[in-house]
N, C-alpha and C. Protein backbone atom coordinates (compact mmCIF):
# COMPACT_ATOMS: atom_id res chain seq x y z
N UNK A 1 26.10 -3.61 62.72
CA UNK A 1 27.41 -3.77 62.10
C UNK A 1 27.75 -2.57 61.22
N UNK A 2 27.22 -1.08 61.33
CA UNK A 2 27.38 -0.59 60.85
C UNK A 2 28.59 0.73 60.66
N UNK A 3 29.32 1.36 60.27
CA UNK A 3 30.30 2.01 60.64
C UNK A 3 29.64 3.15 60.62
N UNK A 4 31.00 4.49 61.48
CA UNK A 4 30.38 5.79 61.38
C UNK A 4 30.20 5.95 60.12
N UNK A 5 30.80 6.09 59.08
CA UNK A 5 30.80 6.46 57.84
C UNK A 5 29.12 5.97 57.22
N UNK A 6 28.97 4.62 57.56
CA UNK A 6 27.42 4.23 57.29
C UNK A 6 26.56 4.45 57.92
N UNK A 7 26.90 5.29 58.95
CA UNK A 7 25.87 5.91 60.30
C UNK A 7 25.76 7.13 59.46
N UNK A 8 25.88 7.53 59.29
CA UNK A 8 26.57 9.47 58.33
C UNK A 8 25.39 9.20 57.11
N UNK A 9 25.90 7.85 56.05
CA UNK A 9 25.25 8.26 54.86
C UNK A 9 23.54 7.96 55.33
N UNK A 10 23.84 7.60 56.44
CA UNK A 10 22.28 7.03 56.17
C UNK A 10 21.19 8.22 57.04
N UNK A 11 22.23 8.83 57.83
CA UNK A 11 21.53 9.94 58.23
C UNK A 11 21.05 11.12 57.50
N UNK A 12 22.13 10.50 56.16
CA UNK A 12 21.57 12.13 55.14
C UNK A 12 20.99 11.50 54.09
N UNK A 13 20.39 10.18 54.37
CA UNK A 13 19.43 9.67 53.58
C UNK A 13 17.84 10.38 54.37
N UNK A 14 17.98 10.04 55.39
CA UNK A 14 17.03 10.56 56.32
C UNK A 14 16.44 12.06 56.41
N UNK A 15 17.94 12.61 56.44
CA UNK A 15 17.69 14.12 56.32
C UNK A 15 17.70 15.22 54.88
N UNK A 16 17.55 13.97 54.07
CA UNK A 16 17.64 14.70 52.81
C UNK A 16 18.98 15.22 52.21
N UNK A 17 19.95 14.79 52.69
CA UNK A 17 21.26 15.39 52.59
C UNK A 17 21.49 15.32 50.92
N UNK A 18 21.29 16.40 50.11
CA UNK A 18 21.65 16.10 48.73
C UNK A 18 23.34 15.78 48.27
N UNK A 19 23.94 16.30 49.02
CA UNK A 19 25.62 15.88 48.74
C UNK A 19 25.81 14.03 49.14
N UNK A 20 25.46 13.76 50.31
CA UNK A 20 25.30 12.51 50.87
C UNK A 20 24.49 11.57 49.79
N UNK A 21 23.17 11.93 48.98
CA UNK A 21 22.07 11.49 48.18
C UNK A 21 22.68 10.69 46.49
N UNK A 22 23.92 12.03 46.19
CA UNK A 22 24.28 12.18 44.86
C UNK A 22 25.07 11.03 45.25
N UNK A 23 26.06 11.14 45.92
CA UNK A 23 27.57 9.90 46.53
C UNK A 23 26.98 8.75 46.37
N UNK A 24 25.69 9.08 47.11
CA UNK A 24 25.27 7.15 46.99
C UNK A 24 24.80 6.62 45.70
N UNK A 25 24.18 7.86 45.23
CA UNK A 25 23.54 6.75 44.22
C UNK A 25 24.66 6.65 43.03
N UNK A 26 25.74 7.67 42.58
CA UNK A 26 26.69 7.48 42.05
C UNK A 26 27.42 6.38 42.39
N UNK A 27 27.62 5.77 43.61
CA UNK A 27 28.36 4.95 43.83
C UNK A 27 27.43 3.42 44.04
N UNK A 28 26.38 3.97 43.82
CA UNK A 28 25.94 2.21 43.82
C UNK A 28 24.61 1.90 42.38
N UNK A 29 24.29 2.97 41.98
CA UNK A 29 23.49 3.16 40.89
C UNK A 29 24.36 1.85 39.84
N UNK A 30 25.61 2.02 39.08
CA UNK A 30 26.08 0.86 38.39
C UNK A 30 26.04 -0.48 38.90
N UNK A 31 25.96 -0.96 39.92
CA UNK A 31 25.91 -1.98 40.55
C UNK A 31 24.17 -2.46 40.21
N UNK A 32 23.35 -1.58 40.72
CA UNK A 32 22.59 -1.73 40.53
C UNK A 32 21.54 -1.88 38.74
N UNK A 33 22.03 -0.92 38.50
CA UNK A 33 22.01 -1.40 37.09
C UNK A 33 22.03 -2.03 36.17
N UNK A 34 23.05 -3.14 36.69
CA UNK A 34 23.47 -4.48 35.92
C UNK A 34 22.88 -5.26 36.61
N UNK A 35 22.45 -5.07 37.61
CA UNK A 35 21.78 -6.37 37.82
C UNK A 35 20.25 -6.30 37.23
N UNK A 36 19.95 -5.58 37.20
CA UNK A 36 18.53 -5.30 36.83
C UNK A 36 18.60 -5.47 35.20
N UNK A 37 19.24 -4.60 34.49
CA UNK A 37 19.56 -5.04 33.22
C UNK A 37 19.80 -6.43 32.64
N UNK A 38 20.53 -7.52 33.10
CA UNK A 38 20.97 -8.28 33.29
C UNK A 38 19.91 -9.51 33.65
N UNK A 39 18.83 -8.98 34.12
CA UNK A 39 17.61 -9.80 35.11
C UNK A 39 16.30 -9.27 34.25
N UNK A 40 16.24 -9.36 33.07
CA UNK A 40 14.95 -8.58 32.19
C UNK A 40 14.40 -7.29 32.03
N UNK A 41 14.94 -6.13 33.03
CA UNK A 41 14.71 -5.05 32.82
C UNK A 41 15.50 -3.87 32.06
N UNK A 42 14.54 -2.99 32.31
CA UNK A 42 15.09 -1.91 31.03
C UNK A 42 15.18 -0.60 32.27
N UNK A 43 15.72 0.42 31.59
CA UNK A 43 16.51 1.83 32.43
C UNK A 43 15.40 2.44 33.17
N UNK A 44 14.01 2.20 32.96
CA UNK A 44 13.09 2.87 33.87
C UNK A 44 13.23 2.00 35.03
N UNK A 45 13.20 0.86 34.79
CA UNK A 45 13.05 0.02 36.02
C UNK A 45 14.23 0.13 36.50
N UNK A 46 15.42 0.29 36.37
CA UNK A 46 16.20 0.75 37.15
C UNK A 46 16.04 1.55 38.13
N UNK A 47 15.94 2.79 37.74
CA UNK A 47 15.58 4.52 37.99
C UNK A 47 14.61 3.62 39.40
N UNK A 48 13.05 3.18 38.91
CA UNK A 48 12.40 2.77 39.67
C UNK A 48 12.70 2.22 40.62
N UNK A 49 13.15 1.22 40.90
CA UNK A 49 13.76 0.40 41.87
C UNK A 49 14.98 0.93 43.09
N UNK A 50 15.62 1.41 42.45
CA UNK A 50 16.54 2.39 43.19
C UNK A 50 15.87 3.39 44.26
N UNK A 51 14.71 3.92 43.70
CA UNK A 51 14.06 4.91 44.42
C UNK A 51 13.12 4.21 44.99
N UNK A 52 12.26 3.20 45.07
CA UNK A 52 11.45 2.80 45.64
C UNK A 52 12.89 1.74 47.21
N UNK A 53 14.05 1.42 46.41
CA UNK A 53 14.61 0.93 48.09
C UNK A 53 15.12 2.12 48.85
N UNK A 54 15.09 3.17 48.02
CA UNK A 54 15.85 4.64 48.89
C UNK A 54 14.52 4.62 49.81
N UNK A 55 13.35 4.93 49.22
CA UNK A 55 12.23 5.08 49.99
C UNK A 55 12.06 3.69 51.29
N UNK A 56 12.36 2.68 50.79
CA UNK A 56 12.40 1.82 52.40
C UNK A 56 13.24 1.78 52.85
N UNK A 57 14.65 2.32 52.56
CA UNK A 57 15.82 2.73 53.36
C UNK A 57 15.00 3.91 54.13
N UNK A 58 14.70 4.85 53.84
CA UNK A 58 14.44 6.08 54.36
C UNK A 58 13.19 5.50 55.81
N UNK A 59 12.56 4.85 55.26
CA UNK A 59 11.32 4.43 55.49
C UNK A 59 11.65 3.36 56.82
N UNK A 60 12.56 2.56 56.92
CA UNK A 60 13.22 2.21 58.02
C UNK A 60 14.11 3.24 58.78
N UNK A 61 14.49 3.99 58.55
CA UNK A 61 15.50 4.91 59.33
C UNK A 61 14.55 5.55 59.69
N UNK A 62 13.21 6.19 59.28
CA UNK A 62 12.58 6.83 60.23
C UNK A 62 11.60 6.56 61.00
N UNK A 63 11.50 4.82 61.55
CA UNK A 63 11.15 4.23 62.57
C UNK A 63 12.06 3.56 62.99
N UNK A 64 13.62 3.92 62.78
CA UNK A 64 14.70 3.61 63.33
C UNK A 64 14.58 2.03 63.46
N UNK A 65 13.56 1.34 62.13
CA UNK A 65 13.94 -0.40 62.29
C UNK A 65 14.85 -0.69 61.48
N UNK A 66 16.03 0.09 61.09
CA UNK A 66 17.02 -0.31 60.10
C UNK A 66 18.06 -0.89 60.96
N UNK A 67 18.61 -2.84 60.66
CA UNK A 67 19.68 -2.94 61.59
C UNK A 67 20.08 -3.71 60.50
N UNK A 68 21.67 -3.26 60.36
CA UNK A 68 22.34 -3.70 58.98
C UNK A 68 23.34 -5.25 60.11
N UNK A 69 22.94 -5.99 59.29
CA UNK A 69 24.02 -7.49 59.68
C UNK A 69 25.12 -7.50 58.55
N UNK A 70 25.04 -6.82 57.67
CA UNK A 70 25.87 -6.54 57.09
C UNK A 70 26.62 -5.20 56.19
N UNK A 71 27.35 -4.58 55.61
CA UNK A 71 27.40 -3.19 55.16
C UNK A 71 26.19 -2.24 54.49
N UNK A 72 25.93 -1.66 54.39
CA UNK A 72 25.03 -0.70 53.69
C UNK A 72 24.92 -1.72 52.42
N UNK A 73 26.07 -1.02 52.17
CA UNK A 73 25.94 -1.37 50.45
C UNK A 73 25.60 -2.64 50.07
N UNK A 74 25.74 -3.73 50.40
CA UNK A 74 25.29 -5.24 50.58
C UNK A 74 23.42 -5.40 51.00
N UNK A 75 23.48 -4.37 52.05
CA UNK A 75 22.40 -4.58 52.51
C UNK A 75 21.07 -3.96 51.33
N UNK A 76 21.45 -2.11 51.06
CA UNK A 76 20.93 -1.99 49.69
C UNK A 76 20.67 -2.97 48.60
N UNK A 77 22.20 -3.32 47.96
CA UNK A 77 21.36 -4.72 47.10
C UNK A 77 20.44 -5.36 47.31
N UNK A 78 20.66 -6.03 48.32
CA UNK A 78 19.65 -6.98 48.76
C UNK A 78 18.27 -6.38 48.33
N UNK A 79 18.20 -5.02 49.39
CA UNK A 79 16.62 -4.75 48.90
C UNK A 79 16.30 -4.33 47.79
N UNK A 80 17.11 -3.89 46.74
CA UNK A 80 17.00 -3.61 45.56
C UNK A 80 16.78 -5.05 44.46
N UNK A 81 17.37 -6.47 44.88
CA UNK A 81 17.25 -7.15 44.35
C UNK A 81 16.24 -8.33 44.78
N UNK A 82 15.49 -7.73 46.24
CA UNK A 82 13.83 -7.98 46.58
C UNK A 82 13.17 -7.43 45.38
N UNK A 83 13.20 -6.04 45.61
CA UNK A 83 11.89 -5.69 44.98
C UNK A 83 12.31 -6.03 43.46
N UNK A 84 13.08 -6.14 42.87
CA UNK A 84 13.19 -6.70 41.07
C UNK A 84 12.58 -8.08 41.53
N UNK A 85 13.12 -8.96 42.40
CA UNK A 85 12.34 -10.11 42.30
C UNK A 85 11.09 -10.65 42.41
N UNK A 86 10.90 -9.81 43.34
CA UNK A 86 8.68 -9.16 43.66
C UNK A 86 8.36 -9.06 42.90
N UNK A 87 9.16 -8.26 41.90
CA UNK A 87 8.31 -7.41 40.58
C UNK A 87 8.20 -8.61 39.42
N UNK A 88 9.27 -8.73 39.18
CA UNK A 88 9.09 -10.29 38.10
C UNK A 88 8.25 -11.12 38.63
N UNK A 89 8.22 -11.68 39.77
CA UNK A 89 7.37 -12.52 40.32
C UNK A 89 6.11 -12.49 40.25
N UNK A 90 5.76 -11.36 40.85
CA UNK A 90 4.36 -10.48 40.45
C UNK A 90 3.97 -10.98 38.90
N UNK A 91 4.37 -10.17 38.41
CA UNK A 91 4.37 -10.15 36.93
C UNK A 91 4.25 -11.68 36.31
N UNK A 92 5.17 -12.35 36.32
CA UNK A 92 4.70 -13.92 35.88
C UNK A 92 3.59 -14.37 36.26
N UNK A 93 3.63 -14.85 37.90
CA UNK A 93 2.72 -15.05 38.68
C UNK A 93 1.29 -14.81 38.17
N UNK A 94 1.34 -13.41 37.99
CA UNK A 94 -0.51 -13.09 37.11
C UNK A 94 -0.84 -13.54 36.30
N UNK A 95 0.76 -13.86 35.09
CA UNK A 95 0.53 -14.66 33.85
C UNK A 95 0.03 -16.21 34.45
N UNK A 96 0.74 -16.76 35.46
CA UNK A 96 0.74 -17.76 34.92
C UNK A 96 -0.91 -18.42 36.20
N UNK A 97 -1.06 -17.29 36.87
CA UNK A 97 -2.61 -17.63 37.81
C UNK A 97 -3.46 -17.58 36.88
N UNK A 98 -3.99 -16.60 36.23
CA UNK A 98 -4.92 -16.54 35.00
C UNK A 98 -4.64 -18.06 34.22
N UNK A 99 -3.68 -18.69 33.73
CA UNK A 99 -4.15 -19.91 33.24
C UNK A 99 -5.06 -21.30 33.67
N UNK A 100 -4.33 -20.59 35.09
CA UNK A 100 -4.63 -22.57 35.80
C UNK A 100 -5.33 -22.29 36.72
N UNK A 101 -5.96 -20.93 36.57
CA UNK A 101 -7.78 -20.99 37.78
C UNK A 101 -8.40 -21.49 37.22
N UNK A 102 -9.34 -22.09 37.91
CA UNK A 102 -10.92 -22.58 37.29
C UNK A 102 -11.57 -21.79 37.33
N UNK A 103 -12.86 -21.21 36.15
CA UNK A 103 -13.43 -20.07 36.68
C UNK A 103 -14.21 -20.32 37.96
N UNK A 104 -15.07 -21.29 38.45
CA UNK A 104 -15.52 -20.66 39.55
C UNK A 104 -14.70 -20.31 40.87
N UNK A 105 -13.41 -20.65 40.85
CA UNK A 105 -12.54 -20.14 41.91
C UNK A 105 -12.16 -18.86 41.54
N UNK A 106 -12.11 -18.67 39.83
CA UNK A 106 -11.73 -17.11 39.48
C UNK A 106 -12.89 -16.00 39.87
N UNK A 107 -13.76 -16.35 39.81
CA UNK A 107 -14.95 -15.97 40.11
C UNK A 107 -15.27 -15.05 41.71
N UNK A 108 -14.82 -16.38 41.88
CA UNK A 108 -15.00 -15.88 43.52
C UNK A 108 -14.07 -14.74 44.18
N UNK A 109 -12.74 -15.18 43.70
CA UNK A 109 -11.47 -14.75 43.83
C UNK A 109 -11.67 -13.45 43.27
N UNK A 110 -12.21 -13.15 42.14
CA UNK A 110 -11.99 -11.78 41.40
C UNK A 110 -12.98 -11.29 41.98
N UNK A 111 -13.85 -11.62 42.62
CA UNK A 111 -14.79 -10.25 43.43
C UNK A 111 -14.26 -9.88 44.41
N UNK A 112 -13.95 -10.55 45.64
CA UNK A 112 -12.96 -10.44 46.87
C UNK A 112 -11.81 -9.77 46.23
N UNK A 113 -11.36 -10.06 45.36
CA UNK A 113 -10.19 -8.78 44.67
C UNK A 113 -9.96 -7.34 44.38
N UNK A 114 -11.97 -7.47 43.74
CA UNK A 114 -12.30 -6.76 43.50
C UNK A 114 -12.43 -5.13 43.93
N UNK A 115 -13.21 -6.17 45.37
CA UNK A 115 -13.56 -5.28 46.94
C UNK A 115 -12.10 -4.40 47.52
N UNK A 116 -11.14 -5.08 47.14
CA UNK A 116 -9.99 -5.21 48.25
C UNK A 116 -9.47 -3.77 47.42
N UNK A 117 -9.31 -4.29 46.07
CA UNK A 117 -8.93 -2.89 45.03
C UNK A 117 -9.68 -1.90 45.31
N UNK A 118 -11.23 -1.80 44.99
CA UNK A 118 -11.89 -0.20 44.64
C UNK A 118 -11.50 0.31 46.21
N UNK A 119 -11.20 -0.40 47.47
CA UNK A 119 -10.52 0.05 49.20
C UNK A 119 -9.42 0.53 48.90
N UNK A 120 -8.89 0.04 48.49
CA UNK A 120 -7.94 0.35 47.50
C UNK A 120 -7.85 1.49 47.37
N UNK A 121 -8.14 1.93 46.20
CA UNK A 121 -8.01 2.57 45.62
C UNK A 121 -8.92 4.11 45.46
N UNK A 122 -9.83 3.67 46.91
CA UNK A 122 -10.14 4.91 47.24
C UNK A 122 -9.31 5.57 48.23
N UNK A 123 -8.69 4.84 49.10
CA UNK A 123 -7.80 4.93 49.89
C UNK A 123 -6.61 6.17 49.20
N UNK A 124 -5.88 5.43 48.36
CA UNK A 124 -4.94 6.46 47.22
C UNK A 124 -5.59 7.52 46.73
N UNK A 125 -6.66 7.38 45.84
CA UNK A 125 -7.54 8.91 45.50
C UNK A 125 -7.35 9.97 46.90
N UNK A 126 -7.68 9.51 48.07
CA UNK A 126 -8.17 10.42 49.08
C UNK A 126 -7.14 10.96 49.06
N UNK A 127 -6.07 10.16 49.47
CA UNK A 127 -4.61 11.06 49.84
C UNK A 127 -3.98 11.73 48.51
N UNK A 128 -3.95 11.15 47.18
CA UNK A 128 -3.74 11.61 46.19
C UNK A 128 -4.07 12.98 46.06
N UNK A 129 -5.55 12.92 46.33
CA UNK A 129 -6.09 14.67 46.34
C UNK A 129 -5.45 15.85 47.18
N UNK A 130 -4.90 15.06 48.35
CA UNK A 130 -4.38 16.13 49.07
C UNK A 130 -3.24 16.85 48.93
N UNK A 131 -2.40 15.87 47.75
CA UNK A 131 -0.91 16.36 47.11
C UNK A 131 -1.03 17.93 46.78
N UNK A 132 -0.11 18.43 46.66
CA UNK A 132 0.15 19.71 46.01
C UNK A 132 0.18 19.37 44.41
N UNK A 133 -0.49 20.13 43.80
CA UNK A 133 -0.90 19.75 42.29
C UNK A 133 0.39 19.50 41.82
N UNK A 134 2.20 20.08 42.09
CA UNK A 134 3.02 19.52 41.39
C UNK A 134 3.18 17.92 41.47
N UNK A 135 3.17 17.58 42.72
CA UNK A 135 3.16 16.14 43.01
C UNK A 135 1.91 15.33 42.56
N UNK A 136 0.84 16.11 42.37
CA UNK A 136 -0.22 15.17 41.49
C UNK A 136 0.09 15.03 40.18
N UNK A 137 0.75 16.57 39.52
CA UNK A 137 0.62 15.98 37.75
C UNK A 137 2.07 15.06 37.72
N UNK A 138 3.21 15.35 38.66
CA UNK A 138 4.37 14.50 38.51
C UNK A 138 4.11 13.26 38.57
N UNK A 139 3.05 12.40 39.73
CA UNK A 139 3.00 11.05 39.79
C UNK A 139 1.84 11.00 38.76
N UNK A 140 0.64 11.69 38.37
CA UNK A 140 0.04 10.95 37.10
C UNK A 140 0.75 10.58 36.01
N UNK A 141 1.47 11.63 35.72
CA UNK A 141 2.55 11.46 34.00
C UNK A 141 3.55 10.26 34.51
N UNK A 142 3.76 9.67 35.86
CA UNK A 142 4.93 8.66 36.15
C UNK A 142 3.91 7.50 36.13
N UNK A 143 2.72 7.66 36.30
CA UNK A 143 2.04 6.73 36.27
C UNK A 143 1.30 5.93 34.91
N UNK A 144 1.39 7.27 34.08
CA UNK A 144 1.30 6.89 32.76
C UNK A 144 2.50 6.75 32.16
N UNK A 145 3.20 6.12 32.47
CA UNK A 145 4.79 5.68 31.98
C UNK A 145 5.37 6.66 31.13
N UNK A 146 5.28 7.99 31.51
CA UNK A 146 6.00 8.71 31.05
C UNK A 146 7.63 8.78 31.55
N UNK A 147 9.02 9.24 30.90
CA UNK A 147 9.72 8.99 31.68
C UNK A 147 10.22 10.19 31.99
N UNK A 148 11.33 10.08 33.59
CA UNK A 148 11.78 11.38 33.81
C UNK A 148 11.84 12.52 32.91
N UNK A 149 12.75 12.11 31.55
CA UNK A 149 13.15 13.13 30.83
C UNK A 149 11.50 14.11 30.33
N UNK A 150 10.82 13.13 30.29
CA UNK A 150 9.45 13.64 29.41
C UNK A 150 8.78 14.68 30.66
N UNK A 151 8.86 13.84 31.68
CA UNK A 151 8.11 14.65 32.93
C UNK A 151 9.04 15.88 33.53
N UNK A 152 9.69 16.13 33.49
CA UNK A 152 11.00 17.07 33.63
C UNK A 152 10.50 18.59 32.99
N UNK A 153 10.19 18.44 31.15
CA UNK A 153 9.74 18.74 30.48
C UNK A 153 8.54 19.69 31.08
N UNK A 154 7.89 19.07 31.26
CA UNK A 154 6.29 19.08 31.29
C UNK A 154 6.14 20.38 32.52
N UNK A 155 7.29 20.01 33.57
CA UNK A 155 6.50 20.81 35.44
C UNK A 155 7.64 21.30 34.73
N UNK A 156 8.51 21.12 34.17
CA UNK A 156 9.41 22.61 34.00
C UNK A 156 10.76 22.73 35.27
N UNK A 157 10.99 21.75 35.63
CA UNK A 157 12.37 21.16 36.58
C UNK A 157 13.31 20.52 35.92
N UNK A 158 14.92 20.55 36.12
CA UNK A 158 15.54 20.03 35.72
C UNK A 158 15.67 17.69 35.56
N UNK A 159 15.82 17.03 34.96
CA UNK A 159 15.89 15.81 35.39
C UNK A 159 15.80 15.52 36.76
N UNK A 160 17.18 16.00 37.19
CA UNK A 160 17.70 15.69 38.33
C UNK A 160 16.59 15.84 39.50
N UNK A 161 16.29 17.42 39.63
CA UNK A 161 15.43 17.43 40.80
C UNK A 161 14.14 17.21 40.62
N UNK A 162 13.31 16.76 39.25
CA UNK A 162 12.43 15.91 39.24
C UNK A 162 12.32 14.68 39.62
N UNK A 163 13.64 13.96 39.81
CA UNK A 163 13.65 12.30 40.58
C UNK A 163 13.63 12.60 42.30
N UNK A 164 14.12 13.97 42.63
CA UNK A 164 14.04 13.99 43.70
C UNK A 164 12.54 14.48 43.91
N UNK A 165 12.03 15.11 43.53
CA UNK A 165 10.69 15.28 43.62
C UNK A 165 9.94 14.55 43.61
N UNK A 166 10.15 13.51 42.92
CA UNK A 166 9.28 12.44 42.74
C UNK A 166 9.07 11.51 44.18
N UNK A 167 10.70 11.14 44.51
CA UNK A 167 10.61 10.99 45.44
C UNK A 167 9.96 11.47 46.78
N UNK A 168 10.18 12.56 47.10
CA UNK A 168 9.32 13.40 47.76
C UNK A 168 8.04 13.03 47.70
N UNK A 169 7.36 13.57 46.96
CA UNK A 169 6.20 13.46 46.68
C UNK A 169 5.49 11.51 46.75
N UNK A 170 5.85 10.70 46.25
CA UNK A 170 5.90 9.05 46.77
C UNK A 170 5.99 8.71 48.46
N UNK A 171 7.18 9.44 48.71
CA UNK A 171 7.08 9.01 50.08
C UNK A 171 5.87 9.85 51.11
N UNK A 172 5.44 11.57 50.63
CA UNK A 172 4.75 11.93 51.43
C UNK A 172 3.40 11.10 50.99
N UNK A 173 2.96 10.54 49.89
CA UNK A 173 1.94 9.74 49.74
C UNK A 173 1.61 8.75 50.24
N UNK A 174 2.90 8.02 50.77
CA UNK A 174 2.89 6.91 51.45
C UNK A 174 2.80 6.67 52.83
N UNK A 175 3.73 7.84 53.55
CA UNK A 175 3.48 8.56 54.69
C UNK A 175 2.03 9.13 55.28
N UNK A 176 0.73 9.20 54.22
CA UNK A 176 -0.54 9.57 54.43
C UNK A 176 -1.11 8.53 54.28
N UNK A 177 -1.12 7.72 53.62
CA UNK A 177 -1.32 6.52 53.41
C UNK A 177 -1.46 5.35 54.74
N UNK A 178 0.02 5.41 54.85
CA UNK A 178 -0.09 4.24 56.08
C UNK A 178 -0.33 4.98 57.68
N UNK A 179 -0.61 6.13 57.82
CA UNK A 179 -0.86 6.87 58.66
C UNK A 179 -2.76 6.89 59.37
N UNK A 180 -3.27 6.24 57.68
CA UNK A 180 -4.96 6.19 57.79
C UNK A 180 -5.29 4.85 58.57
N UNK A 181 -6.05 5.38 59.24
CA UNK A 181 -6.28 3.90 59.81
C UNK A 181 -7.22 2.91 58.64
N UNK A 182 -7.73 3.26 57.95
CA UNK A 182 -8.23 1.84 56.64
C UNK A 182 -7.35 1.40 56.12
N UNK A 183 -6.43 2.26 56.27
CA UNK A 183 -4.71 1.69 55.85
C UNK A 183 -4.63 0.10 56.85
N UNK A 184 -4.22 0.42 57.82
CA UNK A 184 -4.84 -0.67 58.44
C UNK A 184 -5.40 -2.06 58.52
N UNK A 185 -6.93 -1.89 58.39
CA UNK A 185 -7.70 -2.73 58.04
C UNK A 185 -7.44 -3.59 56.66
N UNK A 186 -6.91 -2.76 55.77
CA UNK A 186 -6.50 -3.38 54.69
C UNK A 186 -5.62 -4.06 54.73
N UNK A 187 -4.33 -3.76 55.36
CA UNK A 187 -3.20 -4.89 55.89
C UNK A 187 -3.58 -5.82 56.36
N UNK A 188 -4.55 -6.04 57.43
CA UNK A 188 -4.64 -7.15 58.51
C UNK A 188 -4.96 -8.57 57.58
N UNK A 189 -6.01 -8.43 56.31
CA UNK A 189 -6.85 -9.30 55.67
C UNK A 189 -5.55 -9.91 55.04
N UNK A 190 -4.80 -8.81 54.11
CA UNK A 190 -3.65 -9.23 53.04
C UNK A 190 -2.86 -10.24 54.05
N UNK A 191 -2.24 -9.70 54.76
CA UNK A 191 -1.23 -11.10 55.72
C UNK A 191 -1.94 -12.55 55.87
N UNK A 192 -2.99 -12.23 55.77
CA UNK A 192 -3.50 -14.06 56.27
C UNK A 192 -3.52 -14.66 54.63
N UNK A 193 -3.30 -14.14 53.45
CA UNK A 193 -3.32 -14.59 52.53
C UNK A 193 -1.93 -15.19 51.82
């Protein structure tokens, strides 16, 4: 259901189109904003969220599984107002599992967790290492909740093309990532849960 005009922006989502990049998020960034504001979060999580659905916008268009039933812009929300709801969810959720386990189910549970993380998270180290050191110190300082403006600072880029960098750099991580085959193996277990 999509028009040329939404065939266009989404191709220069794909292709990096920075004129196409600025339009959109100018034109849907306030939308997005308030809802997130509005729903317990604060301006990082904005920023965040926005770029993590650009990245599965992008991320569907370049296995061409993007099929809109309804406009772009509708459809964006939506996934923008998934992942805020994941994220709160998440977030409670831990609060409120930690109360009402028993330890020996926590027990059990937190080693199998355990396992699944340090796979985890060697998984990320590996590809992590392979970044170009700007994209390593950009996502450590994002990872230590530093914010754009601070990290901007730091590599010596303007705001602006530090969010695009960031981006960049997230998606080629992710792109190495699900490309590994332990990548893989690690999915198959998570779905049956």
């Amino acid at each position: 259901m999509s028009t040329t005009e939404e065939r266009q922006i989404l191709e220069g989502i794909l292709n990096g189109d920075e004129k196409i990049l600025k339009a959109f998020y100018r034109d849907n960034m306030p939308y997005i904003k308030k809802y997130i504001l509005k729903n317990a979060g604060n301006h990082e999580d904005v920023e965040d969220v926005f770029q993590d659905a650009m990245v599965f916008i992008y991320q569907k268009m370049k296995t061409d599984s993007i099929h809109l039933e309804s406009s772009l812009r509708t459809y964006f929300y939506g996934v923008c107002k998934n992942i805020w709801r994941n994220r709160l969810r998440r977030n409670k959720k831990m609060v409120i599992t930690d109360d009402l386990i028993d330890e020996k189910e926590h027990t059990e549970n937190s080693i199998v967790d355990e396992i699944i993380n340090k796979e985890q998270e060697y998984l990320y180290r590996k590809h992590f290492s392979k970044l170009g050191t700007t994209c390593q110190q950009l996502l450590t300082l994002l990872f230590k909740g530093k914010s754009m403006r601070e990290i901007s600072k730091v590599i010596g880029y303007s705001e602006g093309y530090t969010r695009k960098k960031k981006f960049g750099c997230k998606q080629h991580l992710i792109e190495m990532i699900e490309q590994d085959p332990a990548y893989q193996e690690l999915k198959l277990p998570a779905k049956k849960n």
